[in-house]
Protein backbone atom coordinates (compact mmCIF):
# COMPACT_ATOMS: atom_id res chain seq x y z
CA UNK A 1 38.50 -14.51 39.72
CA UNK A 2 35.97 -13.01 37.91
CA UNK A 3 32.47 -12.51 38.75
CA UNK A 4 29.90 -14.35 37.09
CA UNK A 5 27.88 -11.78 37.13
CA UNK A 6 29.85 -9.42 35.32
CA UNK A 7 30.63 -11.76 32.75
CA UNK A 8 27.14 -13.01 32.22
CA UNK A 9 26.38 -9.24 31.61
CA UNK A 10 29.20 -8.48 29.32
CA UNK A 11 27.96 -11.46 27.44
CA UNK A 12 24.57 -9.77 27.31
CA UNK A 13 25.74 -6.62 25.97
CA UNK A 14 27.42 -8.13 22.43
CA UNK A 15 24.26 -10.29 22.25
CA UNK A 16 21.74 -6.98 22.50
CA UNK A 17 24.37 -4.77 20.17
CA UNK A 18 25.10 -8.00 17.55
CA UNK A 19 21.11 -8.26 17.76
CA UNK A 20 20.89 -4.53 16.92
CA UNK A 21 23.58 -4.34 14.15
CA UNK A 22 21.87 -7.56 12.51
CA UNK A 23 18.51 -5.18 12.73
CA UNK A 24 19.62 -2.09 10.93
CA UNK A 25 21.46 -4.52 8.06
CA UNK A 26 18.08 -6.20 7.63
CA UNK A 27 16.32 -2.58 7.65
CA UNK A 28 18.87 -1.09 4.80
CA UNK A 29 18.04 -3.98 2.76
CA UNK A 30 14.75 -4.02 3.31
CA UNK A 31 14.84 0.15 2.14
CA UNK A 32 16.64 -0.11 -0.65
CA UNK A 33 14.54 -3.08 -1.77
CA UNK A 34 11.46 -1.02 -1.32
CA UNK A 35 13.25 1.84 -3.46
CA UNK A 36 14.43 -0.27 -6.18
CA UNK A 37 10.80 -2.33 -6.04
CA UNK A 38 8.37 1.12 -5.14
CA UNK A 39 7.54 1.49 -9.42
CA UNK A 40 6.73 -1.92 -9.56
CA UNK A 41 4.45 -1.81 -6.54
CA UNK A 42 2.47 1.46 -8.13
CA UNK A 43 2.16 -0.46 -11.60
CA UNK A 44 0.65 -3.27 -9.55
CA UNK A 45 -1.78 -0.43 -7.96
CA UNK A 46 -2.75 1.20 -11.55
CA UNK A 47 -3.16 -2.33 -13.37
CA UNK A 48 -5.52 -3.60 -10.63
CA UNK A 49 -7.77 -0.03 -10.83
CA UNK A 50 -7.89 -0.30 -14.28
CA UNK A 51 -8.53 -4.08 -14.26
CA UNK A 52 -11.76 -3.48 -11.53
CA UNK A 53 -13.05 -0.97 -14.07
CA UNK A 54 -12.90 -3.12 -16.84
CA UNK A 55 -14.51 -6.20 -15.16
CA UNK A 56 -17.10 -3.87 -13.50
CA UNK A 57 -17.82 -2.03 -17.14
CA UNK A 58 -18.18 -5.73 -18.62
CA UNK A 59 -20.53 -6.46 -15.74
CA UNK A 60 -22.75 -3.81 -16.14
CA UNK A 61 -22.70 -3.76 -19.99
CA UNK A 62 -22.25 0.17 -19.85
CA UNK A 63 -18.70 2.49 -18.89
CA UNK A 64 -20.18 2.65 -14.93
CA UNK A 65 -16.30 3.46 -14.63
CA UNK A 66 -13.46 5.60 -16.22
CA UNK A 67 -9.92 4.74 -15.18
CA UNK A 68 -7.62 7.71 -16.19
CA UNK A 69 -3.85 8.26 -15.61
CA UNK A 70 -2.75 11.96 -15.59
CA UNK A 71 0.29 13.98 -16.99
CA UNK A 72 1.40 14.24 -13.65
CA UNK A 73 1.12 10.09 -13.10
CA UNK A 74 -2.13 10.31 -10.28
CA UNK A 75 -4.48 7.66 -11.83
CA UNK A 76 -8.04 8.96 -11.52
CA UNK A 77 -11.36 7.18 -11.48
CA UNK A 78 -14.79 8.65 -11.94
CA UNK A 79 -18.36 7.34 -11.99
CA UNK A 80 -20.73 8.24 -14.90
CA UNK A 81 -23.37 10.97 -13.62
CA UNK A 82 -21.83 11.20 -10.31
CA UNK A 83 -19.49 14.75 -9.93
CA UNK A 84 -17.32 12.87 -6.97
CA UNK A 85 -14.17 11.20 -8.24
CA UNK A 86 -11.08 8.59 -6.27
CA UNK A 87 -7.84 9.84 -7.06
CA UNK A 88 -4.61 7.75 -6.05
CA UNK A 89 -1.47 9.44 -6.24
CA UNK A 90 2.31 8.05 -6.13
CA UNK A 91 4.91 9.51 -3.83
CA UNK A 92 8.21 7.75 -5.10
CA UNK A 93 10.54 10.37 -2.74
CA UNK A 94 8.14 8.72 0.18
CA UNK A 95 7.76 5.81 -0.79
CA UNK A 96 4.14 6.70 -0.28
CA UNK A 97 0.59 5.65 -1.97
CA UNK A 98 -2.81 8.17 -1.01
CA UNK A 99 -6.32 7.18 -1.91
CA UNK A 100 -8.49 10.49 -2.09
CA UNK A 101 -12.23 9.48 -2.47
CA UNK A 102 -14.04 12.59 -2.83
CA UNK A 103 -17.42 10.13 -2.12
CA UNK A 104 -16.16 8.81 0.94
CA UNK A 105 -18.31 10.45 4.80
CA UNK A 106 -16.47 13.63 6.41
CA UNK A 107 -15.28 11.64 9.34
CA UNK A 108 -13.59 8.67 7.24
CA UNK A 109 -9.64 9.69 7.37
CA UNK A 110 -7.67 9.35 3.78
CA UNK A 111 -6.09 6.02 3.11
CA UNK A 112 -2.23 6.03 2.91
CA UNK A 113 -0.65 3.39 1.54
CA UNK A 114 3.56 2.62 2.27
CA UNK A 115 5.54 0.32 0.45
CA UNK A 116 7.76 -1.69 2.10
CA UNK A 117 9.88 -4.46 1.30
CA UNK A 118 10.35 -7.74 3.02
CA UNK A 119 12.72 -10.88 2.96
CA UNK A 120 11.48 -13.89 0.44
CA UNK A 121 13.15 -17.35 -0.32
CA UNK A 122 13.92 -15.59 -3.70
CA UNK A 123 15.17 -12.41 -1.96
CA UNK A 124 13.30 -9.51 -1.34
CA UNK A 125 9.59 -8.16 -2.14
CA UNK A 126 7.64 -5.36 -2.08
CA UNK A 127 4.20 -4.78 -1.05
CA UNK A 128 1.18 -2.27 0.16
CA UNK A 129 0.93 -1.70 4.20
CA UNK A 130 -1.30 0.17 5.99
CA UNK A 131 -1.02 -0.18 10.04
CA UNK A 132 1.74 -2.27 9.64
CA UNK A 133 -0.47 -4.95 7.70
CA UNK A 134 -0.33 -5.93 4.20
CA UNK A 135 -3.26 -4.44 2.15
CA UNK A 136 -5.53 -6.65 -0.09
CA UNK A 137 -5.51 -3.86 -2.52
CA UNK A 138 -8.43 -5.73 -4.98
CA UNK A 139 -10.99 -5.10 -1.90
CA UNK A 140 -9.35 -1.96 -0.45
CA UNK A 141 -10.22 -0.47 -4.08
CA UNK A 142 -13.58 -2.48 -4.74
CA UNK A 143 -14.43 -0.70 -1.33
CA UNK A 144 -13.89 2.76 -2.78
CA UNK A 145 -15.36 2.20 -5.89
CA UNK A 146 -18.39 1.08 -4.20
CA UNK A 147 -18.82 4.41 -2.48
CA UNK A 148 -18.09 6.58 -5.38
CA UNK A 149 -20.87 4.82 -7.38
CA UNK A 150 -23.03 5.64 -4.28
CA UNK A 151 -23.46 1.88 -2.65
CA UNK A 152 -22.32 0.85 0.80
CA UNK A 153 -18.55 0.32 0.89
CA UNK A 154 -19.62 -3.89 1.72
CA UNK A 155 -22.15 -5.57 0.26
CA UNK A 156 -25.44 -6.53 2.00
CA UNK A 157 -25.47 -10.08 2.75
């Protein structure tokens, strides 16, 4: 007769490895989602920059902001009279978004910005992360534009 214990165990084991089987099918997915979805994501980014600097330039009634893309695809953004500039550049092999604001204090670290995809009712999606939490890229920019035009990153209440 066999023991209980051994059988409860056994039974353990398939649950833990069909667990961990289900895991890395729902991580390949998600990857080659995020591949497939990674241009799409960047676009986002570059239509958003370029849409802040618009609505900011119609604000002000003056270009306050240039929004630039390079030959090499980096989108760059510069403030009039100010020598300090934000560039954001795409790493498709990576999968990988970096925000380099020349304005920003010594001690505040780069942003880096990963796509990843995730599971929808449609199928899968793609979006910004940054500590393993979804980025509101509109205020994550809006930040960094604030500081290369020489304001506080948040606005005084």
């Amino acid at each position: 007769m066999p023991d209980e214990n051994i059988k409860r165990a056994a039974q353990e084991y398939l649950a833990e490895r069909l667990n961990e089987d289900g895991l890395t099918q729902e991580q390949k997915l998600n990857r080659d989602a995020a591949i497939e979805l990674a241009p799409q994501v960047w676009r986002e980014v570059v239509l958003t920059a370029v849409g802040i600097c618009k609505e900011w330039n119609a604000e002000t009634k003056e270009e306050t902001f240039s929004c630039n893309e390079t030959p090499l695809g980096d989108l760059r953004i510069r403030c009039a009279g100010r020598p300090q500039q934000i560039v954001v550049h795409y790493d498709s092999r990576r999968r990988l978004i970096h925000i380099e604001n020349t304005a920003r204090l010594d001690h505040e670290p780069k942003v880096i910005l990963s796509i990843e995809a995730y599971p929808t009712e449609a199928g899968r999606g793609a979006r910004l992360m940054r500590n393993s939490e979804p980025v509101n890229l509109p205020m994550l920019l809006l930040g960094h534009m604030r500081v290369l035009a020489g304001m506080s990153r948040k606005a005084q209440s």
